[in-house]
N, C-alpha and C. Protein backbone atom coordinates (compact mmCIF):
# COMPACT_ATOMS: atom_id res chain seq x y z
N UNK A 1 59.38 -8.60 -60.98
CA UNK A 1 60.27 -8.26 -59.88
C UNK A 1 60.79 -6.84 -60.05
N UNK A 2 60.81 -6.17 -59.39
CA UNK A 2 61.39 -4.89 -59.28
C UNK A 2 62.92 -4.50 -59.05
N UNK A 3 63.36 -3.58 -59.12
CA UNK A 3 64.78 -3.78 -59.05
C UNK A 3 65.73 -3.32 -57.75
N UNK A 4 64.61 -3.15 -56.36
CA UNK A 4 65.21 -2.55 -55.56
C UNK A 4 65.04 -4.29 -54.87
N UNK A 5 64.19 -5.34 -55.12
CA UNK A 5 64.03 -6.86 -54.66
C UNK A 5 65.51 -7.42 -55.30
N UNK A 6 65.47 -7.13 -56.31
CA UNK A 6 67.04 -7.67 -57.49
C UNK A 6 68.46 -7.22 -56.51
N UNK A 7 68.44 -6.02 -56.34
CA UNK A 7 69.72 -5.30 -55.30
C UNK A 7 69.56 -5.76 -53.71
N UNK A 8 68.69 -6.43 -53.38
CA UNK A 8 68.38 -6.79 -52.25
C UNK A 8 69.10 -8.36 -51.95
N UNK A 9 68.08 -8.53 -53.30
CA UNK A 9 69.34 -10.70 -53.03
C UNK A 9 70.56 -11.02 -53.27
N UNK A 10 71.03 -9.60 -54.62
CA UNK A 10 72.26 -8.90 -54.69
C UNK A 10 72.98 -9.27 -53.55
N UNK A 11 72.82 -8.05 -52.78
CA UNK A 11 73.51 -7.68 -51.44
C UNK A 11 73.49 -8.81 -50.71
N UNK A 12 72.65 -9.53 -50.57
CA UNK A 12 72.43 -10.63 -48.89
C UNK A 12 73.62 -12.59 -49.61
N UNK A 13 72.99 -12.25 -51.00
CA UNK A 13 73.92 -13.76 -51.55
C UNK A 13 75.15 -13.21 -51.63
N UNK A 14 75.95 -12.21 -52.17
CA UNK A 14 77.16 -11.54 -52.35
C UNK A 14 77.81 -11.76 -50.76
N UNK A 15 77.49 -11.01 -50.18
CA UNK A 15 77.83 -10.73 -48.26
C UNK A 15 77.73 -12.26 -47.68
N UNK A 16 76.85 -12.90 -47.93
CA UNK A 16 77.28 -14.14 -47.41
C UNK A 16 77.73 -15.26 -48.14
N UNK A 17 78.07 -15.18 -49.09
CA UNK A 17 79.19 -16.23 -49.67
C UNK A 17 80.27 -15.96 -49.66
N UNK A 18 80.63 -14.12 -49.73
CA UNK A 18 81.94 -13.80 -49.38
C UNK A 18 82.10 -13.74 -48.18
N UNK A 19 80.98 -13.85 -46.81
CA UNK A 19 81.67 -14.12 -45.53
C UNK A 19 81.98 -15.49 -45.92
N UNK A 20 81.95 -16.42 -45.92
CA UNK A 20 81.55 -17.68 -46.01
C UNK A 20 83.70 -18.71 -46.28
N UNK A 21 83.69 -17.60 -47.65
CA UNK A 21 84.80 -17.57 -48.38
C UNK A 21 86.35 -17.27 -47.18
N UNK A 22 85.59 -15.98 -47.29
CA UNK A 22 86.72 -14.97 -46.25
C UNK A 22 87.41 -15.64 -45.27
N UNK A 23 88.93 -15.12 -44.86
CA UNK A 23 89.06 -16.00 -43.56
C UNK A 23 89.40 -15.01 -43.02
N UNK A 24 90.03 -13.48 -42.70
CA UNK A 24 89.93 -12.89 -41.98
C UNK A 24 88.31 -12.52 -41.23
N UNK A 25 88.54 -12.44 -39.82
CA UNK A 25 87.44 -12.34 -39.15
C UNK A 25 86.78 -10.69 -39.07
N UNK A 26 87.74 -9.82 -39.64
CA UNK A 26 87.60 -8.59 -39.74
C UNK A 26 86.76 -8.50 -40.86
N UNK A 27 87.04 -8.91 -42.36
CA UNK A 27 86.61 -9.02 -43.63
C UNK A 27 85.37 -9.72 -43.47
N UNK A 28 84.83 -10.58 -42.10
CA UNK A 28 83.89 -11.24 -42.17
C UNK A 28 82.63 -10.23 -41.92
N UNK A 29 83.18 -9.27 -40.40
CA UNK A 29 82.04 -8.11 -40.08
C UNK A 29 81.82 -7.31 -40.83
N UNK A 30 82.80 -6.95 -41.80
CA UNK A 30 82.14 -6.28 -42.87
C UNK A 30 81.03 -6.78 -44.05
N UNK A 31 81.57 -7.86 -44.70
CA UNK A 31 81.12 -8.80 -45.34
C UNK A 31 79.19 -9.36 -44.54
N UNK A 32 79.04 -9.54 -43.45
CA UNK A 32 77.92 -9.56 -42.53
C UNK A 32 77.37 -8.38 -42.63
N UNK A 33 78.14 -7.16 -42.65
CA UNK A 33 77.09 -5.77 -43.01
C UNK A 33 76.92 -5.34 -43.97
N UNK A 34 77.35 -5.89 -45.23
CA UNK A 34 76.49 -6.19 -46.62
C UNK A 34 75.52 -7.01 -46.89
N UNK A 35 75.23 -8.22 -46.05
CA UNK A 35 74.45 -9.29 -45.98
C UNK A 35 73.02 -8.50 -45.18
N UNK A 36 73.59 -7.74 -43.82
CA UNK A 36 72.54 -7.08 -43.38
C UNK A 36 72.13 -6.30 -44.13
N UNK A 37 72.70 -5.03 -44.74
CA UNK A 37 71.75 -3.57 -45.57
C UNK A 37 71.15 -4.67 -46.49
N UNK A 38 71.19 -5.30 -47.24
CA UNK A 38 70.23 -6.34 -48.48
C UNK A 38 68.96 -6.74 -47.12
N UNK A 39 69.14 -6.84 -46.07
CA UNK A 39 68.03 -7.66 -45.11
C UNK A 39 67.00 -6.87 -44.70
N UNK A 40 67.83 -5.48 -44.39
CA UNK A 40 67.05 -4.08 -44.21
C UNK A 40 66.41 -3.71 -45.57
N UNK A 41 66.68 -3.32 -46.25
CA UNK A 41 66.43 -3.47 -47.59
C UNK A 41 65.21 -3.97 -48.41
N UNK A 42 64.87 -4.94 -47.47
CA UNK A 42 63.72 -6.45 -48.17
C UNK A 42 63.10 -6.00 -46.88
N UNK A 43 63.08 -5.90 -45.31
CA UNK A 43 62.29 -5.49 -44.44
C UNK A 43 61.46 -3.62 -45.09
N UNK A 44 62.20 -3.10 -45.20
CA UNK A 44 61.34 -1.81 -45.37
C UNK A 44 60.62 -1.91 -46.71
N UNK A 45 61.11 -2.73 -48.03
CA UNK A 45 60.47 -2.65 -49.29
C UNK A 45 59.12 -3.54 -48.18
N UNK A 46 59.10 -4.19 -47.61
CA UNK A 46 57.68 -5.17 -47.71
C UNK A 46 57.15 -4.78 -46.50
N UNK A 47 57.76 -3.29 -45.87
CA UNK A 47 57.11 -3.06 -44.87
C UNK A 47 57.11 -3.13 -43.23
N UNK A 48 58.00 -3.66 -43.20
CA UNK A 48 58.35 -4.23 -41.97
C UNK A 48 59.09 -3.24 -41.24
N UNK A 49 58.60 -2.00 -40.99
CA UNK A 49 59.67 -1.06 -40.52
C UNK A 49 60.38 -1.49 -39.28
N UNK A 50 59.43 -1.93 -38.55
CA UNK A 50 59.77 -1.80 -37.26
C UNK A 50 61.27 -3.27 -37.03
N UNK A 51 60.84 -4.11 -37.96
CA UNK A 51 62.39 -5.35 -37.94
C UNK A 51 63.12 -4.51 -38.57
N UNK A 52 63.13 -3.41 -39.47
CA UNK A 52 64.21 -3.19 -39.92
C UNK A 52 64.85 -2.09 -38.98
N UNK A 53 64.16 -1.41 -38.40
CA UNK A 53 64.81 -0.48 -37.12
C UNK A 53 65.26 -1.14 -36.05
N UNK A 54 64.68 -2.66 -35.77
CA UNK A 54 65.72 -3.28 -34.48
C UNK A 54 66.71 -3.58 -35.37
N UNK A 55 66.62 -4.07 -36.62
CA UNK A 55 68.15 -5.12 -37.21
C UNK A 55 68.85 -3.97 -36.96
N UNK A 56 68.70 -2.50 -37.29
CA UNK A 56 70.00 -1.24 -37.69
C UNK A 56 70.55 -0.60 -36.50
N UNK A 57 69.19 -1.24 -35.42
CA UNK A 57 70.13 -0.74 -34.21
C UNK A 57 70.29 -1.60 -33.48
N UNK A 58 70.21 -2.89 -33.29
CA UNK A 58 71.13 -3.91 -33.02
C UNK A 58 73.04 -4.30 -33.72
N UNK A 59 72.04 -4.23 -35.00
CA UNK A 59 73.82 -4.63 -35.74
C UNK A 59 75.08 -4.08 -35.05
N UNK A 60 75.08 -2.46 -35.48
CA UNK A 60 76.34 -1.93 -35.00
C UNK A 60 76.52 -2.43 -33.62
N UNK A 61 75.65 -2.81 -32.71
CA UNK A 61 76.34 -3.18 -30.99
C UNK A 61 76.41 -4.69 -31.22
N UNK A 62 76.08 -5.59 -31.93
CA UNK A 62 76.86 -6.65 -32.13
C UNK A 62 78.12 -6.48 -32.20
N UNK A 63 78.37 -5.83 -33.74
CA UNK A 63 79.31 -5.25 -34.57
C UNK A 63 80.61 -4.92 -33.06
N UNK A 64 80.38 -4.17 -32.60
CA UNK A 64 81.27 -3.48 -31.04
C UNK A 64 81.51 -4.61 -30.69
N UNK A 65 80.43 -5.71 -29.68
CA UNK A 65 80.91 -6.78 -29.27
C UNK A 65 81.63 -7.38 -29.83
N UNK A 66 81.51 -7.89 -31.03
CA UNK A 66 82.67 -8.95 -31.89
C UNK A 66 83.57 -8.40 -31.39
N UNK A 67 83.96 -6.60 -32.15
CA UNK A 67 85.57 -6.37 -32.01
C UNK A 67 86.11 -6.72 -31.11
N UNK A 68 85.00 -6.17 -29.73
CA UNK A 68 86.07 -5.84 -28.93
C UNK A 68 86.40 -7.85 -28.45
N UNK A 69 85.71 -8.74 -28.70
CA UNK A 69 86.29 -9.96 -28.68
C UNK A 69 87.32 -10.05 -29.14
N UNK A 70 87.30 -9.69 -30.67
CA UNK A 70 88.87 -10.17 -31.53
C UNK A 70 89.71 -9.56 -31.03
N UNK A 71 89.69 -8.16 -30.05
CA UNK A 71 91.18 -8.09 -29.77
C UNK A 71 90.99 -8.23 -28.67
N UNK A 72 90.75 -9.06 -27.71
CA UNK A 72 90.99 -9.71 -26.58
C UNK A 72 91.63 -11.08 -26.78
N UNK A 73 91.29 -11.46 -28.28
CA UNK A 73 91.62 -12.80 -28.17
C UNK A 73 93.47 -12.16 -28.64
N UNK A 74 93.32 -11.18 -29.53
CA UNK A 74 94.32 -10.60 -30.12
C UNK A 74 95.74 -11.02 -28.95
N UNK A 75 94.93 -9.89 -27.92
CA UNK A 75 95.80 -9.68 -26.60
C UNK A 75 96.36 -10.99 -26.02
N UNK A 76 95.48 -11.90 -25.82
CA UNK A 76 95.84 -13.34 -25.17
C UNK A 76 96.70 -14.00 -25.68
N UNK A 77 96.79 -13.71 -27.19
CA UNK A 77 97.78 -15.15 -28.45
C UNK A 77 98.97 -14.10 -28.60
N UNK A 78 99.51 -12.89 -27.58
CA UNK A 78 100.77 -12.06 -27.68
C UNK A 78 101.21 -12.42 -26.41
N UNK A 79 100.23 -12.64 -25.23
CA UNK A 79 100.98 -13.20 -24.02
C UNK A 79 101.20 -14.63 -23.78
């Protein structure tokens, strides 16, 4: 095994047991974009450029959507 495969399962088991853990929902999107770079990570080591260029430019506009959910819900549980 090589050691950029080792930093890869690193990153993706770490990010999702600490989303998993976490209960802020903020700590979670971050925690999800450590889980992703380990995913990107294992797509470009084995080649897969092209999944790893939709995952990197998908994520961040997930990433947007969530927020801008959490503070809508933010807004609603103040009125």
């Amino acid at each position: 095994m090589d050691i950029l495969t080792l930093m890869a399962a690193f990153l993706i088991l770490v990010g999702g047991i600490a989303a998993l853990i976490s209960k802020s929902a903020f700590n979670k999107l971050i925690l999800l974009g450590v889980l992703t770079a380990g995913a990107v990570m294992l797509f470009v080591k084995d080649g897969f450029l092209d999944a790893a260029i939709a995952v990197s430019l998908l994520m961040p506009v997930g990433t947007l959507f969530i927020l801008f959910l959490l503070g809508k819900k933010k807004e609603v549980k103040h009125d």
